[in-house]
ModelCIF file with pLDDT and N, C-alpha, C, O atoms, coordinates in Angstrom:
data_MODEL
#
_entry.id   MODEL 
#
_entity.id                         1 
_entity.type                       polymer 
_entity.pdbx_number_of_molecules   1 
#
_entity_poly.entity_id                      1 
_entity_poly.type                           'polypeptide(L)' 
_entity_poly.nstd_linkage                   no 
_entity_poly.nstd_monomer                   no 
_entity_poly.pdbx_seq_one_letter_code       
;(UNK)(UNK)(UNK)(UNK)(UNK)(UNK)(UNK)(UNK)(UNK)(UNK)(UNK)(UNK)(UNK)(UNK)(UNK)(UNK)
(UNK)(UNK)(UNK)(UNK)(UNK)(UNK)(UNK)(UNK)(UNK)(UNK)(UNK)(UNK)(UNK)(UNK)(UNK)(UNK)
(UNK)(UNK)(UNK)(UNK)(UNK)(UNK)(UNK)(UNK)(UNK)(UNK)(UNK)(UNK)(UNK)
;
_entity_poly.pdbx_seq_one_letter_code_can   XXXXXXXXXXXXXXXXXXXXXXXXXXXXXXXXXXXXXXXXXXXXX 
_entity_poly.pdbx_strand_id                 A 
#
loop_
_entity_poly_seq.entity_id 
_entity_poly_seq.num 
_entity_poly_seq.mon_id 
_entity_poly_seq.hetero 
1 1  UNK n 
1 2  UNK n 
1 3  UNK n 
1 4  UNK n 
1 5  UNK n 
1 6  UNK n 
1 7  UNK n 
1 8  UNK n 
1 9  UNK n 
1 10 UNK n 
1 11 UNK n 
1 12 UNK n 
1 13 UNK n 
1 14 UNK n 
1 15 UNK n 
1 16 UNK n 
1 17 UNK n 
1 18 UNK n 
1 19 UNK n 
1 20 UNK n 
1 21 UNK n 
1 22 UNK n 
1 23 UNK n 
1 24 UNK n 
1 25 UNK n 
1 26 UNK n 
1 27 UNK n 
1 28 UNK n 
1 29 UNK n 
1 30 UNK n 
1 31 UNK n 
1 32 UNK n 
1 33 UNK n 
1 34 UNK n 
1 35 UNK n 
1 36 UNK n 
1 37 UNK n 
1 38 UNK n 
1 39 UNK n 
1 40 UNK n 
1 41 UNK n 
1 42 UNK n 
1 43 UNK n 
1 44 UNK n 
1 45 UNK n 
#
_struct_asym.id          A 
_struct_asym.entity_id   1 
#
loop_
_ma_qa_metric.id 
_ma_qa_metric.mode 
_ma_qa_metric.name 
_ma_qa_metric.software_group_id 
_ma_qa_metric.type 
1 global pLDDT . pLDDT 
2 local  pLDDT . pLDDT 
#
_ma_qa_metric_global.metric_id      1 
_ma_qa_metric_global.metric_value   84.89 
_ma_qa_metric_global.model_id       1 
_ma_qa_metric_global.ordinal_id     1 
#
loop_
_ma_qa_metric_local.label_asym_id 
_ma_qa_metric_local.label_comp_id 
_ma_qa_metric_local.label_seq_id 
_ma_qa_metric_local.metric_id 
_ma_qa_metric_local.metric_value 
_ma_qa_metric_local.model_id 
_ma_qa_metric_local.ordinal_id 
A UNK 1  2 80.00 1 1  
A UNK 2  2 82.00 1 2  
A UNK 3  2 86.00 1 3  
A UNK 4  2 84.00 1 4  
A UNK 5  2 85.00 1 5  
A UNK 6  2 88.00 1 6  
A UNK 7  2 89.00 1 7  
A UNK 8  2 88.00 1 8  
A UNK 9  2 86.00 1 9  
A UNK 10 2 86.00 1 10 
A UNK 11 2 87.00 1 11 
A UNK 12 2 89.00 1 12 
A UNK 13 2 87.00 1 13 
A UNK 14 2 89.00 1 14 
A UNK 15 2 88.00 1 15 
A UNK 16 2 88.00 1 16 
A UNK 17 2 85.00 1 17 
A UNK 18 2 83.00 1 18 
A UNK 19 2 79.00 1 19 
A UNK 20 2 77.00 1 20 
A UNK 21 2 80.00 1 21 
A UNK 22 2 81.00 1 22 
A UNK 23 2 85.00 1 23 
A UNK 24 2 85.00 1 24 
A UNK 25 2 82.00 1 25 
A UNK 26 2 79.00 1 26 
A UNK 27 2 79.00 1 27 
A UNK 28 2 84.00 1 28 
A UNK 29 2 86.00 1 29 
A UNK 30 2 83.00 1 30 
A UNK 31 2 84.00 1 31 
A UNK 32 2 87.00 1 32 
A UNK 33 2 86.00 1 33 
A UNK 34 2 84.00 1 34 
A UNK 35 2 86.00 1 35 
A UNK 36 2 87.00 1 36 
A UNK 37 2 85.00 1 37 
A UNK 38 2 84.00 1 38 
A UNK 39 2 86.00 1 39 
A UNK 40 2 86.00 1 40 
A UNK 41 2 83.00 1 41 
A UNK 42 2 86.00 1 42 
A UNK 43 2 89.00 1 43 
A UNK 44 2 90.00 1 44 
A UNK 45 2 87.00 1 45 
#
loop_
_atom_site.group_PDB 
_atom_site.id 
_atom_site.type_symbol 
_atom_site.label_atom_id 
_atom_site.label_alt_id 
_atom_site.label_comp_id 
_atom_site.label_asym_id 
_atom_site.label_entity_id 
_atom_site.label_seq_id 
_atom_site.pdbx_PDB_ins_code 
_atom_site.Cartn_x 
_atom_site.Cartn_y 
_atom_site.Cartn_z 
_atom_site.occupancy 
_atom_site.B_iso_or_equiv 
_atom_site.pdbx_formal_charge 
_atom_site.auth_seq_id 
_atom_site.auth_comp_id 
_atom_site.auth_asym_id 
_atom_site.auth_atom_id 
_atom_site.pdbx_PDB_model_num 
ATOM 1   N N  . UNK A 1 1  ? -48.228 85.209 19.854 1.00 80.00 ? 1  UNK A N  1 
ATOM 2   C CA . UNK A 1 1  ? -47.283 85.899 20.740 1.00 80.00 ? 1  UNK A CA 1 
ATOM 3   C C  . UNK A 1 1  ? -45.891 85.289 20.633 1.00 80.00 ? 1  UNK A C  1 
ATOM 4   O O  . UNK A 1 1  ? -45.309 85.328 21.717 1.00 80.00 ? 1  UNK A O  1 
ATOM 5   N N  . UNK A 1 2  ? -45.062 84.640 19.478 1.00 82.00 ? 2  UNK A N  1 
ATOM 6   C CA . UNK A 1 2  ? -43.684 84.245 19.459 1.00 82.00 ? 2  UNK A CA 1 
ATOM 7   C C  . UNK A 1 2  ? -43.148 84.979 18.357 1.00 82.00 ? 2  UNK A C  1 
ATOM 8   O O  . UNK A 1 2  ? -42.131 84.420 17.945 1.00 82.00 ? 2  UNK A O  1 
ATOM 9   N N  . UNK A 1 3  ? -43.509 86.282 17.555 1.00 86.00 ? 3  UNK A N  1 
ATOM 10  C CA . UNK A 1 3  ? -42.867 87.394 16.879 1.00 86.00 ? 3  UNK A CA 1 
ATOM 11  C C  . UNK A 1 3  ? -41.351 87.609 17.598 1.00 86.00 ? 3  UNK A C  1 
ATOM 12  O O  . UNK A 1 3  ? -40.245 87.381 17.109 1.00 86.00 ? 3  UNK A O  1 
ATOM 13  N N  . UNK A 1 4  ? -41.697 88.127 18.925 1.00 84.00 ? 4  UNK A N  1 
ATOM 14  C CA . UNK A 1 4  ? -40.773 88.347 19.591 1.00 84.00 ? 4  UNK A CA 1 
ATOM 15  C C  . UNK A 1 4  ? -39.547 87.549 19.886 1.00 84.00 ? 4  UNK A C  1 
ATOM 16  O O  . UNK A 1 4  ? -38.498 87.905 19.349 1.00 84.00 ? 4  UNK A O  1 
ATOM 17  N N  . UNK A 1 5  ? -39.553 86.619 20.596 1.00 85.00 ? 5  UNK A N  1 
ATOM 18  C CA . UNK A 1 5  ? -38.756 85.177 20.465 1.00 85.00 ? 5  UNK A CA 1 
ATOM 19  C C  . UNK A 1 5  ? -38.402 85.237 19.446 1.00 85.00 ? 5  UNK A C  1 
ATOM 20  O O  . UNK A 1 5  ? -37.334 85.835 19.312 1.00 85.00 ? 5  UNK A O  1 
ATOM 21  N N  . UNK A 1 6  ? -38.964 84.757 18.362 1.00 88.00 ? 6  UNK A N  1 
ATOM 22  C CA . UNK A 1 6  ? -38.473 84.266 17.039 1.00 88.00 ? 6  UNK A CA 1 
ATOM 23  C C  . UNK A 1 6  ? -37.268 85.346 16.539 1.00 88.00 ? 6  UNK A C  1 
ATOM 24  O O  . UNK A 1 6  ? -36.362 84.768 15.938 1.00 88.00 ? 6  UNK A O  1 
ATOM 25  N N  . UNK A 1 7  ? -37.130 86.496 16.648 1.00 89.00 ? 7  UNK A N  1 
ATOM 26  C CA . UNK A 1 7  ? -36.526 87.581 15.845 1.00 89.00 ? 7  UNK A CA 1 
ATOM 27  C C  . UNK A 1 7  ? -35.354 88.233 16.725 1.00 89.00 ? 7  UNK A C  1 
ATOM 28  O O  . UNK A 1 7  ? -34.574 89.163 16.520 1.00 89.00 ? 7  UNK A O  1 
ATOM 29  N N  . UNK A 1 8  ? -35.588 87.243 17.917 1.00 88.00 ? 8  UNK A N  1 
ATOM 30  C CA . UNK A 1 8  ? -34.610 87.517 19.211 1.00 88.00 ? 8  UNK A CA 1 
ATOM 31  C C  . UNK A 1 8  ? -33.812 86.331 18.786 1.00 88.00 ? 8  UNK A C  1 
ATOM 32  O O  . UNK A 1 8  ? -32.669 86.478 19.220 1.00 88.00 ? 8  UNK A O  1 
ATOM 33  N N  . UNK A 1 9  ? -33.966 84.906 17.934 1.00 86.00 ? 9  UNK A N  1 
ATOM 34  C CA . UNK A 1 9  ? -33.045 84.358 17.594 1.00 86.00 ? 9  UNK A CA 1 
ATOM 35  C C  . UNK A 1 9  ? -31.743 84.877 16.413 1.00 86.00 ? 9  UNK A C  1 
ATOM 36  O O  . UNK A 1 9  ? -31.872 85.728 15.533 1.00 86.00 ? 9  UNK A O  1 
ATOM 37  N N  . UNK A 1 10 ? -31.035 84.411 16.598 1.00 86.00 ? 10 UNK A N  1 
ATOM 38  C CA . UNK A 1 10 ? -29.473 84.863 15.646 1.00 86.00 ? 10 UNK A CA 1 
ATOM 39  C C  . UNK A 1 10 ? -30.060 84.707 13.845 1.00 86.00 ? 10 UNK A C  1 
ATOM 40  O O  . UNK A 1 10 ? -29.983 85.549 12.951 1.00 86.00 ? 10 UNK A O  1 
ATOM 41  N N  . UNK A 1 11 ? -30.618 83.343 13.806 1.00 87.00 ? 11 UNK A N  1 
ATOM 42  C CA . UNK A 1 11 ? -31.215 83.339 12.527 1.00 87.00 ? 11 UNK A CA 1 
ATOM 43  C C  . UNK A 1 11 ? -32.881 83.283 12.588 1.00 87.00 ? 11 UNK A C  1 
ATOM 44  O O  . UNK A 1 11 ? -33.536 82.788 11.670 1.00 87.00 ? 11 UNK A O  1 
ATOM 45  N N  . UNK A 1 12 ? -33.423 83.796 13.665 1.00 89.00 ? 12 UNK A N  1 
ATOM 46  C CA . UNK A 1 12 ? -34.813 84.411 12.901 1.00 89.00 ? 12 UNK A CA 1 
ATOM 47  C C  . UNK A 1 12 ? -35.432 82.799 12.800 1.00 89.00 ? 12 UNK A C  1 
ATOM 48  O O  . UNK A 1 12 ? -35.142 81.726 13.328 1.00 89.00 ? 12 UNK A O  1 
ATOM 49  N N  . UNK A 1 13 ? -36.541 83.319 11.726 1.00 87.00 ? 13 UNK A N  1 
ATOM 50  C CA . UNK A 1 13 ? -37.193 82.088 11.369 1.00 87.00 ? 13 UNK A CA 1 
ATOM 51  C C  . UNK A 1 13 ? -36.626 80.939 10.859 1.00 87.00 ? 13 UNK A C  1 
ATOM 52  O O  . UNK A 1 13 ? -37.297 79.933 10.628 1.00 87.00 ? 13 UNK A O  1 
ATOM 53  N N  . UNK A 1 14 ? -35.085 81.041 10.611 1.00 89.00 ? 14 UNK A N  1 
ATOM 54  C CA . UNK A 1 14 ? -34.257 79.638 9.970  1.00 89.00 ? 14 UNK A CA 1 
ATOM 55  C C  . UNK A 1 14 ? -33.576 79.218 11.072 1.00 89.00 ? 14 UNK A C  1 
ATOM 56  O O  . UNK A 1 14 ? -32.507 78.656 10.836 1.00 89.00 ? 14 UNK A O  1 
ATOM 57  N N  . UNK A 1 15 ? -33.999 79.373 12.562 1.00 88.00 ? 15 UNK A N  1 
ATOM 58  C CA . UNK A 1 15 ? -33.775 78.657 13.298 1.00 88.00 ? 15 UNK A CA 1 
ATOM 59  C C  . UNK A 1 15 ? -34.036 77.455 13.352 1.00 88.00 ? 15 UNK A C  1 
ATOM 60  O O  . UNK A 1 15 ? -35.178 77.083 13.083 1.00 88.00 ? 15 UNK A O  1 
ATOM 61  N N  . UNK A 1 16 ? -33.118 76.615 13.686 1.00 88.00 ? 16 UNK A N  1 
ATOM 62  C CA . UNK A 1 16 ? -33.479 75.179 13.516 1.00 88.00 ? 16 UNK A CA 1 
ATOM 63  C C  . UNK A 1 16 ? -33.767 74.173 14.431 1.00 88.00 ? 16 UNK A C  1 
ATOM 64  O O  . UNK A 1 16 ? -33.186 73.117 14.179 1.00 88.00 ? 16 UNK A O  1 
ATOM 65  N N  . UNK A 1 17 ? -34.542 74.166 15.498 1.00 85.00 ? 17 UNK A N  1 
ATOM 66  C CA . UNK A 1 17 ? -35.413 73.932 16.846 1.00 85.00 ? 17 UNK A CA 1 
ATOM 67  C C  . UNK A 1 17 ? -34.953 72.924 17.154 1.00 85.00 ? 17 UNK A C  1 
ATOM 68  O O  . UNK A 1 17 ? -35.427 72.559 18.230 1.00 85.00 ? 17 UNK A O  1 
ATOM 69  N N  . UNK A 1 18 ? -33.934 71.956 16.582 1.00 83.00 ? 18 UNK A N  1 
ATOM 70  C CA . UNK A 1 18 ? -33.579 70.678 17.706 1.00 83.00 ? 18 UNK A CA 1 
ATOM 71  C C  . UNK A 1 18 ? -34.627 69.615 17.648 1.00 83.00 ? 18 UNK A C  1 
ATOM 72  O O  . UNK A 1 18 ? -35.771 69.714 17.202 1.00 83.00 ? 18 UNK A O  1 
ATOM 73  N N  . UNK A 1 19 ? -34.158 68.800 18.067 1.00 79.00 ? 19 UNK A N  1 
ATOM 74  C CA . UNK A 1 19 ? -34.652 67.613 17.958 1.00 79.00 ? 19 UNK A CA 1 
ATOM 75  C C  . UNK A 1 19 ? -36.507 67.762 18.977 1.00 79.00 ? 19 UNK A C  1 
ATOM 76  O O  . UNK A 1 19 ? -36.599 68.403 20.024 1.00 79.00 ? 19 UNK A O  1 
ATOM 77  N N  . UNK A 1 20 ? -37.307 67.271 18.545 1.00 77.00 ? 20 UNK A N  1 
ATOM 78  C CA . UNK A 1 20 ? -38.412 67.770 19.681 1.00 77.00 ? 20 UNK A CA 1 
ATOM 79  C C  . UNK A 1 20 ? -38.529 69.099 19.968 1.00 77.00 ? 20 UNK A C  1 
ATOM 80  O O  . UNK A 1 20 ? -39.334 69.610 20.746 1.00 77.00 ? 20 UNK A O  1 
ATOM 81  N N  . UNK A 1 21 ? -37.567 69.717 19.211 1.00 80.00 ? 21 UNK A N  1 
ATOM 82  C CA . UNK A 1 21 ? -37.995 71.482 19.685 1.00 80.00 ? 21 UNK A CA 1 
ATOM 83  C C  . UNK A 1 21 ? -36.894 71.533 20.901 1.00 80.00 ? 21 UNK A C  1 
ATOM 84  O O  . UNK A 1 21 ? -37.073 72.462 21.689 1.00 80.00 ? 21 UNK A O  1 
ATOM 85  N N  . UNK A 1 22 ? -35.564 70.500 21.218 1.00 81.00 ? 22 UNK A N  1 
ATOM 86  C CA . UNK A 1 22 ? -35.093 70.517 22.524 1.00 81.00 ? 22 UNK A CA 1 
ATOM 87  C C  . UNK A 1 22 ? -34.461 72.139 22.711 1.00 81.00 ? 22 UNK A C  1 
ATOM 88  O O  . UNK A 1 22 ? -34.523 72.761 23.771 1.00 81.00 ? 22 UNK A O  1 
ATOM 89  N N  . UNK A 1 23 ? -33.816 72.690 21.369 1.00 85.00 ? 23 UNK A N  1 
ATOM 90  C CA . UNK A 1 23 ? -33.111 74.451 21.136 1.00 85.00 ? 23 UNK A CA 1 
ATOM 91  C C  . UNK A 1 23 ? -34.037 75.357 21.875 1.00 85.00 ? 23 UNK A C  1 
ATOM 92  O O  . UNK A 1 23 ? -33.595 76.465 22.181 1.00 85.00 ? 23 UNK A O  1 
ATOM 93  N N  . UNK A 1 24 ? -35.787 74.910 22.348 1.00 85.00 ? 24 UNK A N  1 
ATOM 94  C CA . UNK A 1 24 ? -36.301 76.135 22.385 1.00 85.00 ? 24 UNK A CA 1 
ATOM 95  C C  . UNK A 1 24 ? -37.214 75.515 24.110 1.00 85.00 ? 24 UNK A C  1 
ATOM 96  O O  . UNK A 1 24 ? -37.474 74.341 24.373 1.00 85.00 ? 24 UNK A O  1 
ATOM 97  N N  . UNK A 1 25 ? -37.460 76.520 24.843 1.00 82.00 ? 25 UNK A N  1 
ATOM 98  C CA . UNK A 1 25 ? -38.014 76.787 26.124 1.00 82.00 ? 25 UNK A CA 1 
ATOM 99  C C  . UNK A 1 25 ? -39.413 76.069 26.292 1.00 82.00 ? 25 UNK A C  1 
ATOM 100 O O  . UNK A 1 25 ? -40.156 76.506 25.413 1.00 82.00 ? 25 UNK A O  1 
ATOM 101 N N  . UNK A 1 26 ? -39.879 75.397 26.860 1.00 79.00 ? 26 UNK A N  1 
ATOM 102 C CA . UNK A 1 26 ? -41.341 75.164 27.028 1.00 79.00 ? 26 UNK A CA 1 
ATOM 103 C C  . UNK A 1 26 ? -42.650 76.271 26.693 1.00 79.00 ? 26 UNK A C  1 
ATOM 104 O O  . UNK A 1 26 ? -43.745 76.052 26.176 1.00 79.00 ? 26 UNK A O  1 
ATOM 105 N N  . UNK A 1 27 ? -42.203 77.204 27.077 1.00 79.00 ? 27 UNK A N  1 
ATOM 106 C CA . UNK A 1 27 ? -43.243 78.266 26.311 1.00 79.00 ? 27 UNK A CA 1 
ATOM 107 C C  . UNK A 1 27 ? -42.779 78.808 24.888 1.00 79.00 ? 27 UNK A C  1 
ATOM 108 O O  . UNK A 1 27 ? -43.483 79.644 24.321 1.00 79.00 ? 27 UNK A O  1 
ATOM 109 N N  . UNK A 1 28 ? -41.876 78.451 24.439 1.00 84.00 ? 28 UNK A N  1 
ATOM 110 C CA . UNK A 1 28 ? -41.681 78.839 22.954 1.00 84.00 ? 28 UNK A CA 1 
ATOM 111 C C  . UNK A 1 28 ? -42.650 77.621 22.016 1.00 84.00 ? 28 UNK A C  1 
ATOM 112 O O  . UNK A 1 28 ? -43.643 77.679 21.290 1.00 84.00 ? 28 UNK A O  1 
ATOM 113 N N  . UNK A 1 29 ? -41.674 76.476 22.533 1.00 86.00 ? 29 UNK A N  1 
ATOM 114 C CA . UNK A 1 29 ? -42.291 75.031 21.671 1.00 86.00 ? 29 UNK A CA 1 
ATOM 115 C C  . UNK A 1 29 ? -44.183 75.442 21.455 1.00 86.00 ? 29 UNK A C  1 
ATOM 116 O O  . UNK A 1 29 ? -44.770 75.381 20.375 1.00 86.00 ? 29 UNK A O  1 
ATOM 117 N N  . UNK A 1 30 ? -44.781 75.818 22.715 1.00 83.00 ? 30 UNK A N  1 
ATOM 118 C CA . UNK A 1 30 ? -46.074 76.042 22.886 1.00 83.00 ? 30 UNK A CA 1 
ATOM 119 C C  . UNK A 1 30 ? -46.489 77.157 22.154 1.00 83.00 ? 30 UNK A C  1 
ATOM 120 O O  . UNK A 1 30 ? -47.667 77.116 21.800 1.00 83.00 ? 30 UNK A O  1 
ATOM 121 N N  . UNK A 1 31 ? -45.860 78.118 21.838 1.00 84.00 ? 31 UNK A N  1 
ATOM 122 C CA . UNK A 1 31 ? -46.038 79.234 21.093 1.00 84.00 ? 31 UNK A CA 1 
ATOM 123 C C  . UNK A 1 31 ? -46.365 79.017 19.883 1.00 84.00 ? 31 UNK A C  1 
ATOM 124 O O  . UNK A 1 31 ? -47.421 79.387 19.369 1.00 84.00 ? 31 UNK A O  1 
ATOM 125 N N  . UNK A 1 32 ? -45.103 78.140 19.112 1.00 87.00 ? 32 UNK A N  1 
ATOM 126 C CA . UNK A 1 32 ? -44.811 77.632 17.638 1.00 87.00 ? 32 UNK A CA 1 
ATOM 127 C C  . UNK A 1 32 ? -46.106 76.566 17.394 1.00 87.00 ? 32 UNK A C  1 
ATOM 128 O O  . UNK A 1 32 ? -46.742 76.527 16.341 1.00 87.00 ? 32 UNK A O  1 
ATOM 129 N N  . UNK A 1 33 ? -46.393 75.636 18.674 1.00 86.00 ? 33 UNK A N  1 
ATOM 130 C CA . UNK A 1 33 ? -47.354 74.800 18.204 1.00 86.00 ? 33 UNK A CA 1 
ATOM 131 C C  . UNK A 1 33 ? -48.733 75.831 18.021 1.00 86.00 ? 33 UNK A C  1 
ATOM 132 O O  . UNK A 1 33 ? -49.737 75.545 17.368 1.00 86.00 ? 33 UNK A O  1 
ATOM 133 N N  . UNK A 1 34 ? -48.530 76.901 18.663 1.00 84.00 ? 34 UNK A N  1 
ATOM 134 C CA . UNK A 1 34 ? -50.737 77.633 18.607 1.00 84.00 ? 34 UNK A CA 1 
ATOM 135 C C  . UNK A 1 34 ? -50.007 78.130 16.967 1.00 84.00 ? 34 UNK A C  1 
ATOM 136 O O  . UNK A 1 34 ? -50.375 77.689 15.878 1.00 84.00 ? 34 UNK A O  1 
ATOM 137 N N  . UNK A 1 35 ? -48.981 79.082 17.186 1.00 86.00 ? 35 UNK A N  1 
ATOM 138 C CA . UNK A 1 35 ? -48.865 79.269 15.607 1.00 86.00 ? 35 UNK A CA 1 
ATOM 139 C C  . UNK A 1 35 ? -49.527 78.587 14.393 1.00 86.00 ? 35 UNK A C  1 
ATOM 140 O O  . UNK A 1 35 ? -50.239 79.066 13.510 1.00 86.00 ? 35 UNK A O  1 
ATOM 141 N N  . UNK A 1 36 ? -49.189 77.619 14.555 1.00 87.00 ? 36 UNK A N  1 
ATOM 142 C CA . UNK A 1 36 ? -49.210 76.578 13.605 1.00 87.00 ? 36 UNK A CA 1 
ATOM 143 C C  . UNK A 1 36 ? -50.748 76.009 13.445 1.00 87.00 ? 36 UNK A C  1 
ATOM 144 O O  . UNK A 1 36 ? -51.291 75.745 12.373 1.00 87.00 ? 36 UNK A O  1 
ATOM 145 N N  . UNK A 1 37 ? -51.272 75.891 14.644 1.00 85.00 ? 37 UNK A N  1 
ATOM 146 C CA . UNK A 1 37 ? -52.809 75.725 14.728 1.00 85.00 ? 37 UNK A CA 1 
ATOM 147 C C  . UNK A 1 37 ? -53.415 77.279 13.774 1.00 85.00 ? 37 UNK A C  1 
ATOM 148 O O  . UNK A 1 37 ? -54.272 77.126 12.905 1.00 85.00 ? 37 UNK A O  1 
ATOM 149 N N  . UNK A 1 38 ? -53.075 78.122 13.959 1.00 84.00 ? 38 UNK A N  1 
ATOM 150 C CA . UNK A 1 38 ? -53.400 79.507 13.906 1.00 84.00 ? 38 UNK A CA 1 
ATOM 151 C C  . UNK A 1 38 ? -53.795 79.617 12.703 1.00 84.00 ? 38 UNK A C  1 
ATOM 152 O O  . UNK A 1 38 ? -54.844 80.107 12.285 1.00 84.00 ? 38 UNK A O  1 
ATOM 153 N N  . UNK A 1 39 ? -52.139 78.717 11.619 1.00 86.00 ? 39 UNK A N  1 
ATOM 154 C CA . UNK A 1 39 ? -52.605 79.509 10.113 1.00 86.00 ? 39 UNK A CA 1 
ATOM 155 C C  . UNK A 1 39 ? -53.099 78.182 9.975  1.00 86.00 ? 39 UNK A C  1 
ATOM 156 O O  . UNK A 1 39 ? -53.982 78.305 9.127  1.00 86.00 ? 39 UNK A O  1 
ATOM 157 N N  . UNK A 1 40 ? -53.056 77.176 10.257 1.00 86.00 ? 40 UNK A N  1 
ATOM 158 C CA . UNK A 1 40 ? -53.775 76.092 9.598  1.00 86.00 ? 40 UNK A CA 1 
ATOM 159 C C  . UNK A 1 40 ? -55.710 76.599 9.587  1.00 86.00 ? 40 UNK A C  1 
ATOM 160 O O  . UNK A 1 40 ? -56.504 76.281 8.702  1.00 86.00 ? 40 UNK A O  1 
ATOM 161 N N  . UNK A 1 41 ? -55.973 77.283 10.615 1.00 83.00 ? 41 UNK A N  1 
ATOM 162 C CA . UNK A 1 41 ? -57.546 78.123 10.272 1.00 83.00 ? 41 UNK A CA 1 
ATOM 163 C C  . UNK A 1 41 ? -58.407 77.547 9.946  1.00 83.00 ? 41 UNK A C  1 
ATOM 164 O O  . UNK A 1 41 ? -59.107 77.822 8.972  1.00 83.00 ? 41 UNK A O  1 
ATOM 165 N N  . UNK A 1 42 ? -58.643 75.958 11.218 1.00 86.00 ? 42 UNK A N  1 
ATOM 166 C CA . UNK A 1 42 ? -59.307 74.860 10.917 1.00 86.00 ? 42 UNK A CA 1 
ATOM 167 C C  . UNK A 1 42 ? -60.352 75.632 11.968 1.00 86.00 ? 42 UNK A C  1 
ATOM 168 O O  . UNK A 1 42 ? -60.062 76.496 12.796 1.00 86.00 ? 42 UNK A O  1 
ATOM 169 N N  . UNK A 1 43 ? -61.934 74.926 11.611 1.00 89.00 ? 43 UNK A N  1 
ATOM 170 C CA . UNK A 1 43 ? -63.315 75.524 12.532 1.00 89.00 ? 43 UNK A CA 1 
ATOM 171 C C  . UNK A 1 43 ? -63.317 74.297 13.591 1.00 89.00 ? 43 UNK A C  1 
ATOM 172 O O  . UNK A 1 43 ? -64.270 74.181 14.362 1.00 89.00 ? 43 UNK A O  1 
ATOM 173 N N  . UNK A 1 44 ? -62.664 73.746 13.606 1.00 90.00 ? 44 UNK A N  1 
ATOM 174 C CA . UNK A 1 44 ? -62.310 73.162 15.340 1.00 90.00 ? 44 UNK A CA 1 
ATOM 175 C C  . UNK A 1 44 ? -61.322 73.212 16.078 1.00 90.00 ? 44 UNK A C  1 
ATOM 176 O O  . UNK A 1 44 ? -60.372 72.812 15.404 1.00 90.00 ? 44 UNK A O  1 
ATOM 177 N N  . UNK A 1 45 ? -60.993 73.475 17.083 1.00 87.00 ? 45 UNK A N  1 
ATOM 178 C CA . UNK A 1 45 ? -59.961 73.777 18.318 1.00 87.00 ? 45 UNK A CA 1 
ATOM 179 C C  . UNK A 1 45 ? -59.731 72.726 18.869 1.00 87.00 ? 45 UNK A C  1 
ATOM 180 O O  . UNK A 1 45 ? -58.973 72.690 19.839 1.00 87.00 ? 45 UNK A O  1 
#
């Protein structure tokens, strides 16, 4: 669910998130991190 967000930024996916992610909202940072769990498509959670 961060399609949205992401494409609502000026540069899209070459946004560049700041130090710790500080550029982006507590539910974005959380977004980008399941992302990331998502394609990694490991059989543990």
């Amino acid at each position: 669910a961060a399609m949205d967000f992401i494409l609502s930024k000026r540069a899209g996916y070459d946004t560049v998130v700041g130090e710790r992610g500080a550029q982006l909202s507590g539910g974005e940072r959380q977004r980008i991190a399941i992302a990331r769990a998502v394609l990694k498509d490991a059989p543990i959670l």
